[in-house]
Structure formats: C-alpha cells, structure tokens
N, C-alpha and C. Protein backbone atom coordinates (compact mmCIF):
# COMPACT_ATOMS: atom_id res chain seq x y z
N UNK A 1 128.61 102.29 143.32
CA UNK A 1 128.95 100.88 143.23
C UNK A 1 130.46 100.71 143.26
N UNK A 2 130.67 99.77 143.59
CA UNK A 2 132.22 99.53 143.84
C UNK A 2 132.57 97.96 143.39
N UNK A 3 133.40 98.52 142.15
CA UNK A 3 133.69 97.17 141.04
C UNK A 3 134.73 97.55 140.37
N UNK A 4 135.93 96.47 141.72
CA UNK A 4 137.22 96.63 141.41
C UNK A 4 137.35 96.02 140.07
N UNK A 5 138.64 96.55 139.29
CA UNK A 5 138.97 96.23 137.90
C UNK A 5 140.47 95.54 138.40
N UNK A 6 140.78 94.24 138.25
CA UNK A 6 141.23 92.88 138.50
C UNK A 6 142.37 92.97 137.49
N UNK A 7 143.82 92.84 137.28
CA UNK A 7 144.92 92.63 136.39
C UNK A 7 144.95 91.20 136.65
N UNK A 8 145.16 90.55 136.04
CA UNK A 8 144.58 89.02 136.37
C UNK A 8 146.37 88.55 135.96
N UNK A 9 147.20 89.11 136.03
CA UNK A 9 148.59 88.63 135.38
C UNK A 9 150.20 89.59 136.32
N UNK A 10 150.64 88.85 136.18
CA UNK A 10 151.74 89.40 137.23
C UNK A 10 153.13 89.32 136.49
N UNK A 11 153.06 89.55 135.02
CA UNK A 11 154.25 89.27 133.95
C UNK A 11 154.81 91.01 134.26
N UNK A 12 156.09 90.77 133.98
CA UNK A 12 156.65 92.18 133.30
C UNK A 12 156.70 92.33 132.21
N UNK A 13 156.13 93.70 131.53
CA UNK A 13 155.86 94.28 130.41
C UNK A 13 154.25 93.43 129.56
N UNK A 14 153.36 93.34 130.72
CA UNK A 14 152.56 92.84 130.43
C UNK A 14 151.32 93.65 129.73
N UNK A 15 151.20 92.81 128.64
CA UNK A 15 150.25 94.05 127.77
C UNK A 15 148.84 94.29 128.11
N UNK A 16 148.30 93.37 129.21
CA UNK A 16 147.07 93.56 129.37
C UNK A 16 146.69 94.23 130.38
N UNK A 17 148.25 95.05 131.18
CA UNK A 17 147.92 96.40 131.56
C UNK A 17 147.25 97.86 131.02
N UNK A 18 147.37 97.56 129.60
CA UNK A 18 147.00 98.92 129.30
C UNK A 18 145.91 98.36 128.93
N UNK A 19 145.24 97.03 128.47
CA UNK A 19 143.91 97.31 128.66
C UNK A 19 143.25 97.54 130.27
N UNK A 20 143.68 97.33 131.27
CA UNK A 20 142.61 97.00 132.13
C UNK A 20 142.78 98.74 132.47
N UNK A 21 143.84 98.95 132.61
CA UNK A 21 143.93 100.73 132.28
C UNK A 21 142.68 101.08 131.63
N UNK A 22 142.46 100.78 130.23
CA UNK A 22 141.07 101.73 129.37
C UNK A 22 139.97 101.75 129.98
N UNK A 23 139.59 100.07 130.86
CA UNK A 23 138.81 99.34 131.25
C UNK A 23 138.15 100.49 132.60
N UNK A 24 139.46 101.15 133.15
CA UNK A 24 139.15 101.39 134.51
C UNK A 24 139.16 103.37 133.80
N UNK A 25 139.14 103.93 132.82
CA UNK A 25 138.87 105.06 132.10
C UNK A 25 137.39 104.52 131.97
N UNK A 26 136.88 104.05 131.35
CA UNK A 26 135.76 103.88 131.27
C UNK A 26 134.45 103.85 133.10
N UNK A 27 134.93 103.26 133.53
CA UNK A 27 134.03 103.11 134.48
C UNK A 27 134.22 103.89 135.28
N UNK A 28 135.40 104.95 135.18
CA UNK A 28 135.57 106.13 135.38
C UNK A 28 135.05 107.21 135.30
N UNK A 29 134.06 107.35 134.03
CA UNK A 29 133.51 107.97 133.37
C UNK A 29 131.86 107.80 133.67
N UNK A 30 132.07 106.75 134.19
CA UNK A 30 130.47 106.36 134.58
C UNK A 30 130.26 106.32 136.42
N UNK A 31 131.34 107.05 136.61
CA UNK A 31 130.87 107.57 138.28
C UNK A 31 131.25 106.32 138.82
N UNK A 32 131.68 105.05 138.99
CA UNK A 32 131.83 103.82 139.64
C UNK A 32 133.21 104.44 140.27
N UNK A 33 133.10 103.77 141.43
CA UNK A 33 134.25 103.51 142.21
C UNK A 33 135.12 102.00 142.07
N UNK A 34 136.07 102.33 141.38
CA UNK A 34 136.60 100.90 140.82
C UNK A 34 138.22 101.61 141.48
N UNK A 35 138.37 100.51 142.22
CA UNK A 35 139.61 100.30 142.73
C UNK A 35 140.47 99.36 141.76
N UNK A 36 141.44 99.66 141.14
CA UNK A 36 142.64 99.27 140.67
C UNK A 36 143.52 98.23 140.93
N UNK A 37 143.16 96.56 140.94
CA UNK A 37 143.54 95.75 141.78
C UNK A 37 144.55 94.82 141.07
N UNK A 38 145.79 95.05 141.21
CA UNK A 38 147.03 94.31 140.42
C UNK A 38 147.42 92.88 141.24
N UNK A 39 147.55 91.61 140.88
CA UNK A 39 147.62 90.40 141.51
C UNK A 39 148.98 90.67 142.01
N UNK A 40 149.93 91.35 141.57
CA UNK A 40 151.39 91.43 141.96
C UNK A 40 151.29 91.80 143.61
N UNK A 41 150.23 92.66 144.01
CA UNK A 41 149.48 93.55 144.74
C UNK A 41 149.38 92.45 146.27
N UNK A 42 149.18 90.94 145.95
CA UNK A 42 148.77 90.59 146.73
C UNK A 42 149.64 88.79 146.33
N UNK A 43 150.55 89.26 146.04
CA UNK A 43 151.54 87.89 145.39
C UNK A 43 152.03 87.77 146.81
N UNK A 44 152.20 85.82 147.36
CA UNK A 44 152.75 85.16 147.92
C UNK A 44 154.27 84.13 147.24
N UNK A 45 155.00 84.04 147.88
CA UNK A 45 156.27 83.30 147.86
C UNK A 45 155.38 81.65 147.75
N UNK A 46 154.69 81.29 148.32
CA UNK A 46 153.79 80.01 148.10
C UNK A 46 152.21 80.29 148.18
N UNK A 47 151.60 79.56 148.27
CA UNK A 47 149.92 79.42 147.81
C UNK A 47 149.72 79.57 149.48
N UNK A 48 149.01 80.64 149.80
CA UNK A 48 148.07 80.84 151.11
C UNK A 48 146.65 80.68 151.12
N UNK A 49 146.16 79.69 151.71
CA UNK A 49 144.51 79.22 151.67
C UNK A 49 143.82 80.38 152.26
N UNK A 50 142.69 80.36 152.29
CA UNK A 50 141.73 81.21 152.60
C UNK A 50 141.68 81.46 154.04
N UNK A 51 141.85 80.11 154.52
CA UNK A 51 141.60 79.86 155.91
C UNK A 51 142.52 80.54 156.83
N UNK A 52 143.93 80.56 156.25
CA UNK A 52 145.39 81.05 157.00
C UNK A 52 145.38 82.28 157.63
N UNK A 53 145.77 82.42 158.53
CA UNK A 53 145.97 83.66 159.54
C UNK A 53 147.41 84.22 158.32
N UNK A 54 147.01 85.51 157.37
CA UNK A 54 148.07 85.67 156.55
C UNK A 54 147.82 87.27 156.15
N UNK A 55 148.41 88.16 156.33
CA UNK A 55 148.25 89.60 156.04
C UNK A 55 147.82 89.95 154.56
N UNK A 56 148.03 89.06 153.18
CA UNK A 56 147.63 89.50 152.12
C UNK A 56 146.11 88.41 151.96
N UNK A 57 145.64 87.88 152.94
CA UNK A 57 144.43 86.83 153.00
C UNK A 57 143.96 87.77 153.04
N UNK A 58 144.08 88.09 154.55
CA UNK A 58 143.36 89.13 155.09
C UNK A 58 142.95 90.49 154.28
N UNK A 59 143.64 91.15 153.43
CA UNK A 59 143.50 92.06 152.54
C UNK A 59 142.98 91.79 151.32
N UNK A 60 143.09 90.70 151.12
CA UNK A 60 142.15 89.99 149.53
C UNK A 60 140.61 90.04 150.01
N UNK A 61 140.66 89.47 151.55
CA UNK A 61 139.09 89.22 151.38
C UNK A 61 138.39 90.25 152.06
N UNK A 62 139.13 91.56 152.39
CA UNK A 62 138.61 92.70 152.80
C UNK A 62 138.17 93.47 151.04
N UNK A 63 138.92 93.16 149.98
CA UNK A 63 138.78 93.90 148.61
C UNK A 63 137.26 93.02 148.46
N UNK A 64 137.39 91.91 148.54
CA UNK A 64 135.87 91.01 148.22
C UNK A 64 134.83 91.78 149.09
N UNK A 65 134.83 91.44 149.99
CA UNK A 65 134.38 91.88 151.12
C UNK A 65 133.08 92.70 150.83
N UNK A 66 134.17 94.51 150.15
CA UNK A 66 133.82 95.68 149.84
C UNK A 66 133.26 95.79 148.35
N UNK A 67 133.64 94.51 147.68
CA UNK A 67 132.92 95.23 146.18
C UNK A 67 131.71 94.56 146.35
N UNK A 68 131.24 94.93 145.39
CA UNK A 68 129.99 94.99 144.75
C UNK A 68 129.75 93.85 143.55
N UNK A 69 131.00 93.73 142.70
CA UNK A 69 131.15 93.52 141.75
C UNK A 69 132.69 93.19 141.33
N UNK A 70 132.87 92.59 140.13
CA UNK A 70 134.32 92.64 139.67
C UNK A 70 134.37 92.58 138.38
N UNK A 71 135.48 93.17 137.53
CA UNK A 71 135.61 93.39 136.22
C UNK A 71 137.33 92.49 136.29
N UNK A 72 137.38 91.11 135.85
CA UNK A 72 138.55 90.94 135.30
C UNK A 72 139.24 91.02 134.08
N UNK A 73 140.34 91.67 134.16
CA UNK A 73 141.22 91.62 132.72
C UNK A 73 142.52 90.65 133.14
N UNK A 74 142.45 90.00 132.22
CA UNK A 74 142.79 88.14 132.09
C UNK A 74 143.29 88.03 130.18
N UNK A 75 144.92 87.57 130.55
CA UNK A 75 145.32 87.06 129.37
C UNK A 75 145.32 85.66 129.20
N UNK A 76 145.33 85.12 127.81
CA UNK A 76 145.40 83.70 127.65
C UNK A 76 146.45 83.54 127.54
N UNK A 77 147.23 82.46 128.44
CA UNK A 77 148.66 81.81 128.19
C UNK A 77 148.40 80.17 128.67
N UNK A 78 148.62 79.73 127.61
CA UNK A 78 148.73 78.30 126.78
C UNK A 78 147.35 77.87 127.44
N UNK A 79 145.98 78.58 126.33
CA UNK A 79 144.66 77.82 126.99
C UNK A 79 144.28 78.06 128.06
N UNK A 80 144.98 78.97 129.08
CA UNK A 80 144.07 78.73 130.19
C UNK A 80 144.65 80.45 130.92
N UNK A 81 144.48 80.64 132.15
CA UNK A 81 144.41 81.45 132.92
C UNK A 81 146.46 81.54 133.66
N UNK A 82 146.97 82.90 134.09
CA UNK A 82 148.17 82.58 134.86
C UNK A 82 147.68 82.19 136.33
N UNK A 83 148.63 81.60 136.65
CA UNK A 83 148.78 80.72 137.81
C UNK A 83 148.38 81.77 138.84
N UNK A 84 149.42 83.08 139.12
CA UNK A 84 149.07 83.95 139.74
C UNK A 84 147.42 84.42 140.66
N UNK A 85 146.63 84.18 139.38
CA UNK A 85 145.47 84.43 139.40
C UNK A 85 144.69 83.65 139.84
N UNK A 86 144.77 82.29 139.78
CA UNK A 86 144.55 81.43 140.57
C UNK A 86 144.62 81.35 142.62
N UNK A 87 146.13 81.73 142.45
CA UNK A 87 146.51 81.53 143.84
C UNK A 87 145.35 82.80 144.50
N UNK A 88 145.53 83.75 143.89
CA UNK A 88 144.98 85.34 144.28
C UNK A 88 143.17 84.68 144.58
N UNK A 89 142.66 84.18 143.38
CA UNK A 89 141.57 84.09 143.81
C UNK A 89 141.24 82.74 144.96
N UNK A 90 142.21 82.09 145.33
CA UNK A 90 141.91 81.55 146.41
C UNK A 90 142.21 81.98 148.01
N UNK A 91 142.47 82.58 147.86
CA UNK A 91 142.78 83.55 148.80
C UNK A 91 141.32 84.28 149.81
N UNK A 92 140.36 84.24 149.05
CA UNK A 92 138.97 84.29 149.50
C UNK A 92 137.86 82.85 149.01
N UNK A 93 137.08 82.47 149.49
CA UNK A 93 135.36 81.53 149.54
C UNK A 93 134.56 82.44 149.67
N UNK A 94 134.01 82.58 150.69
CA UNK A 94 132.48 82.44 151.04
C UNK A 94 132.48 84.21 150.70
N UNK A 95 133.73 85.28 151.18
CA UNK A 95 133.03 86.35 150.35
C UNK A 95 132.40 86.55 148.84
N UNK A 96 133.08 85.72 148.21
CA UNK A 96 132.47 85.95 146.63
C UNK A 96 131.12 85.57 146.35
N UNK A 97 130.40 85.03 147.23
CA UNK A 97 128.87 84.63 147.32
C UNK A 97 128.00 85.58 146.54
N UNK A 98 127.74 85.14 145.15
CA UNK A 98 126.45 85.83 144.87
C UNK A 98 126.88 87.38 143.78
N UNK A 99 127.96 87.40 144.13
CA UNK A 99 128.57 88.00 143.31
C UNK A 99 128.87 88.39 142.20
N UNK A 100 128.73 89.38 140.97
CA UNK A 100 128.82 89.37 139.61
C UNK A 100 130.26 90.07 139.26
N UNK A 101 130.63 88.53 138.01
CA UNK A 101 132.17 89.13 137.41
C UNK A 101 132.10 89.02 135.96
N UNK A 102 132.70 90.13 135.46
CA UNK A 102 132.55 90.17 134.19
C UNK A 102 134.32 89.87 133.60
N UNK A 103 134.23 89.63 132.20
CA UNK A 103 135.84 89.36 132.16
C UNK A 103 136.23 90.33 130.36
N UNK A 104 137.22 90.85 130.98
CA UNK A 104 138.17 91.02 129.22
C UNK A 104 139.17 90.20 129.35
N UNK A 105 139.32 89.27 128.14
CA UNK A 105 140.01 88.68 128.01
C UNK A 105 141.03 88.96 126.91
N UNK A 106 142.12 88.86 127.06
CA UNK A 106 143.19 89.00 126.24
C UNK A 106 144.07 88.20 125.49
N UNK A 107 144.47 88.34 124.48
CA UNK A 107 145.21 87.45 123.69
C UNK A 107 146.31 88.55 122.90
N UNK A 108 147.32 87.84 122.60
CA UNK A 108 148.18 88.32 120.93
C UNK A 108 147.51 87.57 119.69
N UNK A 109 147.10 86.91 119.55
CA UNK A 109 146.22 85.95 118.91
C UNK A 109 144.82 86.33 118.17
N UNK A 110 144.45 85.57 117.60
CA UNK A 110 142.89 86.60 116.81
C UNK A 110 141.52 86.16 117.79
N UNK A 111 141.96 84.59 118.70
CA UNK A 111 140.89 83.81 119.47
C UNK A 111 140.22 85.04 120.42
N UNK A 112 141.14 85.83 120.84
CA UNK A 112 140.65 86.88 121.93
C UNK A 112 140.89 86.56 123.20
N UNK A 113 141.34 85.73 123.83
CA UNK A 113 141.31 84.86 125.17
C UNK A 113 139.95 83.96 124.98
N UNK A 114 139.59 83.32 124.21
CA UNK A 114 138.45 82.66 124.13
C UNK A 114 138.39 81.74 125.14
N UNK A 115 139.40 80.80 125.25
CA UNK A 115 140.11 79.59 125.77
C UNK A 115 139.93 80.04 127.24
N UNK A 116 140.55 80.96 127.75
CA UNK A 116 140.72 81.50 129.03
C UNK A 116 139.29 81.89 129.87
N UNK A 117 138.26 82.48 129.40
CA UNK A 117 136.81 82.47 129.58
C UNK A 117 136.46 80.69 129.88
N UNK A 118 136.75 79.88 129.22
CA UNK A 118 136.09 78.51 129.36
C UNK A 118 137.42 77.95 130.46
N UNK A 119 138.24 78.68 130.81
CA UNK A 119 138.97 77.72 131.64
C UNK A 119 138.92 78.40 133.33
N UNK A 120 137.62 79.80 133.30
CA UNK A 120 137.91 79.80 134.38
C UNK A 120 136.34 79.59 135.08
N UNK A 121 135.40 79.24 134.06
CA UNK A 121 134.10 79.37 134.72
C UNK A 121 134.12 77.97 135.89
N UNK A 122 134.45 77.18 135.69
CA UNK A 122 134.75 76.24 136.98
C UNK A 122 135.25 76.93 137.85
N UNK A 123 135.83 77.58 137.71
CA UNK A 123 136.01 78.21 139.07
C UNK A 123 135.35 79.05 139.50
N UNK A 124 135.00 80.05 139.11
CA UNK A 124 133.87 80.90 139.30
C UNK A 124 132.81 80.48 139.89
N UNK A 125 132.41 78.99 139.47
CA UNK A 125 131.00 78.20 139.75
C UNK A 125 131.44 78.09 141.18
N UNK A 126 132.10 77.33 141.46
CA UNK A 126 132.86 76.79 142.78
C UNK A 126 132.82 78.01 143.84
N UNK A 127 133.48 79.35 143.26
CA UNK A 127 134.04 80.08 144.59
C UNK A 127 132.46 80.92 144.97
N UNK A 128 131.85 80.60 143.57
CA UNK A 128 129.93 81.26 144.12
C UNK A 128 129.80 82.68 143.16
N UNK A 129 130.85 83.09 142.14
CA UNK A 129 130.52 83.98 141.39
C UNK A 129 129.95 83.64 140.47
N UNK A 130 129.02 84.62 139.80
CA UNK A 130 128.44 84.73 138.46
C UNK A 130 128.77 85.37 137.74
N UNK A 131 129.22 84.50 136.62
CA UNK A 131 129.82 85.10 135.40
C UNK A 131 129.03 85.86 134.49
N UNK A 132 129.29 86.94 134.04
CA UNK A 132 127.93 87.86 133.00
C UNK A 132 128.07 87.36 131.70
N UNK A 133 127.15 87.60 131.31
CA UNK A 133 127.24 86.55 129.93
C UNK A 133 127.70 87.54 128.92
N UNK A 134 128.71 88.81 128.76
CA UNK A 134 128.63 89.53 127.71
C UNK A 134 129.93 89.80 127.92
N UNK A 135 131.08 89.01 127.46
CA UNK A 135 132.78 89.21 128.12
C UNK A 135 133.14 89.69 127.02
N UNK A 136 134.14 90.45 127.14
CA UNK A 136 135.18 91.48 125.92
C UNK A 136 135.97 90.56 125.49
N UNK A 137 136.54 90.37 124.73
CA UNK A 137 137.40 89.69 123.77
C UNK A 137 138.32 90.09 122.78
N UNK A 138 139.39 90.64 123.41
CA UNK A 138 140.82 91.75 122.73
C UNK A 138 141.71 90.97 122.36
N UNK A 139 141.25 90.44 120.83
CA UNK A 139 142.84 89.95 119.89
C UNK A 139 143.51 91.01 119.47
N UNK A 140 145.00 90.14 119.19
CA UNK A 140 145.41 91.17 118.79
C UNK A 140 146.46 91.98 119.62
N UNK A 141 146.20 92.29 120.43
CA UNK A 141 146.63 93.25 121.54
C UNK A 141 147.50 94.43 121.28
N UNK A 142 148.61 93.92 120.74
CA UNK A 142 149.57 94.74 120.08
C UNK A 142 149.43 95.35 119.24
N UNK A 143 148.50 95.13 118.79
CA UNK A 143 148.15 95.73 117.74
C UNK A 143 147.08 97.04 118.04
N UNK A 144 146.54 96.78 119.13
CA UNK A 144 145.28 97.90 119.42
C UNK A 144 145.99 99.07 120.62
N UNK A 145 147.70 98.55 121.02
CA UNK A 145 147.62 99.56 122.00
C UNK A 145 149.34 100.02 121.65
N UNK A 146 149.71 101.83 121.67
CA UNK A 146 150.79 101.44 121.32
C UNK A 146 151.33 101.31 122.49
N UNK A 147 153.33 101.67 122.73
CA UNK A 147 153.83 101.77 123.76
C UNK A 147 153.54 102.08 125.16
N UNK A 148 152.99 103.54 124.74
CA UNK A 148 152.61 104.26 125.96
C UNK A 148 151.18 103.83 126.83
N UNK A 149 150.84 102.75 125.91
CA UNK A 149 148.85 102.56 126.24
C UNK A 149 148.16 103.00 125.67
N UNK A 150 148.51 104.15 124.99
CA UNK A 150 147.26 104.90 124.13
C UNK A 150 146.32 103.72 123.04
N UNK A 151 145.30 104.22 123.00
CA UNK A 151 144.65 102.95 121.95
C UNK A 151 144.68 103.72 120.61
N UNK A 152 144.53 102.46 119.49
CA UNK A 152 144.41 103.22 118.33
C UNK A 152 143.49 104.08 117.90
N UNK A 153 143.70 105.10 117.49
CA UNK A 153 142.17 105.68 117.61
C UNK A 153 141.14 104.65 116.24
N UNK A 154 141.28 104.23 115.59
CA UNK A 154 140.57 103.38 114.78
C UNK A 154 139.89 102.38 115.34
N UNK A 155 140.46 102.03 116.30
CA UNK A 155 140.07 100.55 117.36
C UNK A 155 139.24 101.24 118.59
N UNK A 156 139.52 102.28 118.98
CA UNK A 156 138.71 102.63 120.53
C UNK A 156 137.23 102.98 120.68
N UNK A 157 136.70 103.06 118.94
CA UNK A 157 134.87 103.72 120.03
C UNK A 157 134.34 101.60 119.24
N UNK A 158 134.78 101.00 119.13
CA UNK A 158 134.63 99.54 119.25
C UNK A 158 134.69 99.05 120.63
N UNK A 159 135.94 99.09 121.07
CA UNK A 159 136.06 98.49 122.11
C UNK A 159 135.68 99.60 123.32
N UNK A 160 135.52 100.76 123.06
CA UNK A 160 134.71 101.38 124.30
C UNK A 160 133.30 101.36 124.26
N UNK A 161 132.37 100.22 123.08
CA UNK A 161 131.17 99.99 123.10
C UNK A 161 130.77 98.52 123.87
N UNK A 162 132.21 97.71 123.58
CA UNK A 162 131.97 96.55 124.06
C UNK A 162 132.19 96.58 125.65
N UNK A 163 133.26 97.61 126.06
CA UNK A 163 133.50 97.31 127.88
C UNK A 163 132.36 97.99 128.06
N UNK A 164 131.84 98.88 127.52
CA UNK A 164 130.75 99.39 128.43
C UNK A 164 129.34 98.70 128.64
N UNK A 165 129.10 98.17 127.60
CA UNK A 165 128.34 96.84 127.43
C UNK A 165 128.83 96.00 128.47
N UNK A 166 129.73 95.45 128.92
CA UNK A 166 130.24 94.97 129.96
C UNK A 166 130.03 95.16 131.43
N UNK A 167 130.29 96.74 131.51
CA UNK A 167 130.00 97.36 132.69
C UNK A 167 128.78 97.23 133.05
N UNK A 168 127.62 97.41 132.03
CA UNK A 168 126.33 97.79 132.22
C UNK A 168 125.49 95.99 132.44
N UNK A 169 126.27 95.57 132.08
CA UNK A 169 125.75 93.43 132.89
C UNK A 169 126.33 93.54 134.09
N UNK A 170 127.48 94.12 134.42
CA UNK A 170 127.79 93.63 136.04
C UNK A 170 126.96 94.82 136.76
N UNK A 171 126.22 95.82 136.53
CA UNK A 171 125.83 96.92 137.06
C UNK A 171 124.31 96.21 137.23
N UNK A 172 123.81 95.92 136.33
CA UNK A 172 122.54 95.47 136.15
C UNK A 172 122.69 94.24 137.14
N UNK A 173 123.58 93.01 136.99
CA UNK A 173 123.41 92.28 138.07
C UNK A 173 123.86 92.24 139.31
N UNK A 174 124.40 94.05 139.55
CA UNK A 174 124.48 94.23 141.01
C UNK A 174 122.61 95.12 141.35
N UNK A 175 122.12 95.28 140.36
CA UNK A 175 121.09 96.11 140.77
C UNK A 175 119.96 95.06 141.17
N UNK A 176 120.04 93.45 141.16
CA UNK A 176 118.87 92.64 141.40
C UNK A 176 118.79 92.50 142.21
C-alpha cells in the first residue's frame, strides 16, 4: 500500500516534523510504502489551481494519483489549518476521489489540534476524501519530543498505540 505521510506546515523549526517523522517509523515497520511528502516540497510563489498547466500541479497530482491513502500531520495555528496546506491541497480534485485520510494533529497546547480536525473536514468533503474516524491528537508537543526528535521514552508506546490505530483505519479503508 502506498500512504504518503503529509507535513501539512512549511514553518522553520517546525515541531511537527518530528512527529510526522515517528509517524512515518511506524508505518515503516508495518511494510507500507509511505513516501515522505513535505508541503515546502511543492510550495508556489502564488496559489496554482488544479487546472493550470504548472510543473508542481503536475507533481502533486501524480503523488495523489499513486497513493492509496494519506496520513496527514497538521498543526493548529489560530483554530484552523496553515495556509500552505491549503494551497498544496488544491493543487489536485478529482484524484482524491474516494480516498482515505487519516490526520495527527498537533498543538503546543493541551486541545491537541482539536480545532484543526473540524476546520479541515469541509474540505476533505469537497475535494472527495474520507476522513477516518480515529485521528491522533499530540498536545503538548514540546514536551513529547526533544531537540533531536527523539520521543520521550515515557510518552512513546502511547502514542505508538494511537498512530498505529490510525494506520490500521486508513489500511482497513483502503482494503474495501
């Protein structure tokens, strides 16, 4: 199966790199082919529609195209989703048809990205993905990862019960 793992943020020194890092150890571990997909990866100077004859279009909706599936890791900044992530996911329609996405959401905060889950299922509805109903929820952040990424070891067979729980809804609703 092939279920790219999504950086949903294009900040420097952004902390919800080292989760989507654990995210993509894990499904690592479970034989998936998960391509490593950073929004920086596919950043425009302005917003390119789907429709546009545009070299990073074209490469967004070849990544759709090919998965199977998607695992986003997505921080909350002020209630909702970065902009970035937005532009990125418009960048493809009609490939995301039918499609299953699961999300970790991130916060510094204790909410978890709660906020950010409810601000992107409209979109999701719209572009034709299905959201899995069992999303990760990492308050805190700083607190669970140090410098280097390593996780705490007190915090990791938690949250390596919940992504995998995760994995195993977008796996299951690629298997219907």
């Amino acid at each position: 199966m092939n279920i790219p793992i999504i950086l949903g943020t294009g900040r420097v020194a952004r902390e919800s790199e080292k989760v989507a890092r654990f995210v993509l150890t894990r499904t690592s571990k479970q034989g998936l082919d998960s391509p490593f997909i950073d929004v920086n990866d596919f950043a425009t100077p302005v917003t390119v529609s789907s429709w546009e004859d545009h070299e990073l279009v074209t490469k967004w909706q070849e990544v759709v195209t090919t998965a199977d599936g998607f695992i986003l890791v997505v921080p909350e900044y002020n209630h909702s989703y970065p902009g970035e992530l937005k532009i990125l996911l418009d960048k493809a329609k009609d490939e995301y048809q039918g499609k299953p996405i699961g999300v970790v959401a991130v916060s510094s905060g204790g909410l978890g990205g709660a906020r950010v889950v409810e601000s992107l299922l409209p979109v999701w509805n719209t572009l034709g993905l299905h959201h899995v109903n069992q999303p990760v929820y990492v308050s805190h952040v700083k607190e669970l990862f140090d410098d280097n990424g390593e996780i705490a070891p007190e915090k990791e067979s938690d949250l390596t019960l919940r992504v995998d729980k995760l994995i195993e809804e977008v796996k299951n609703y690629i298997a219907i």
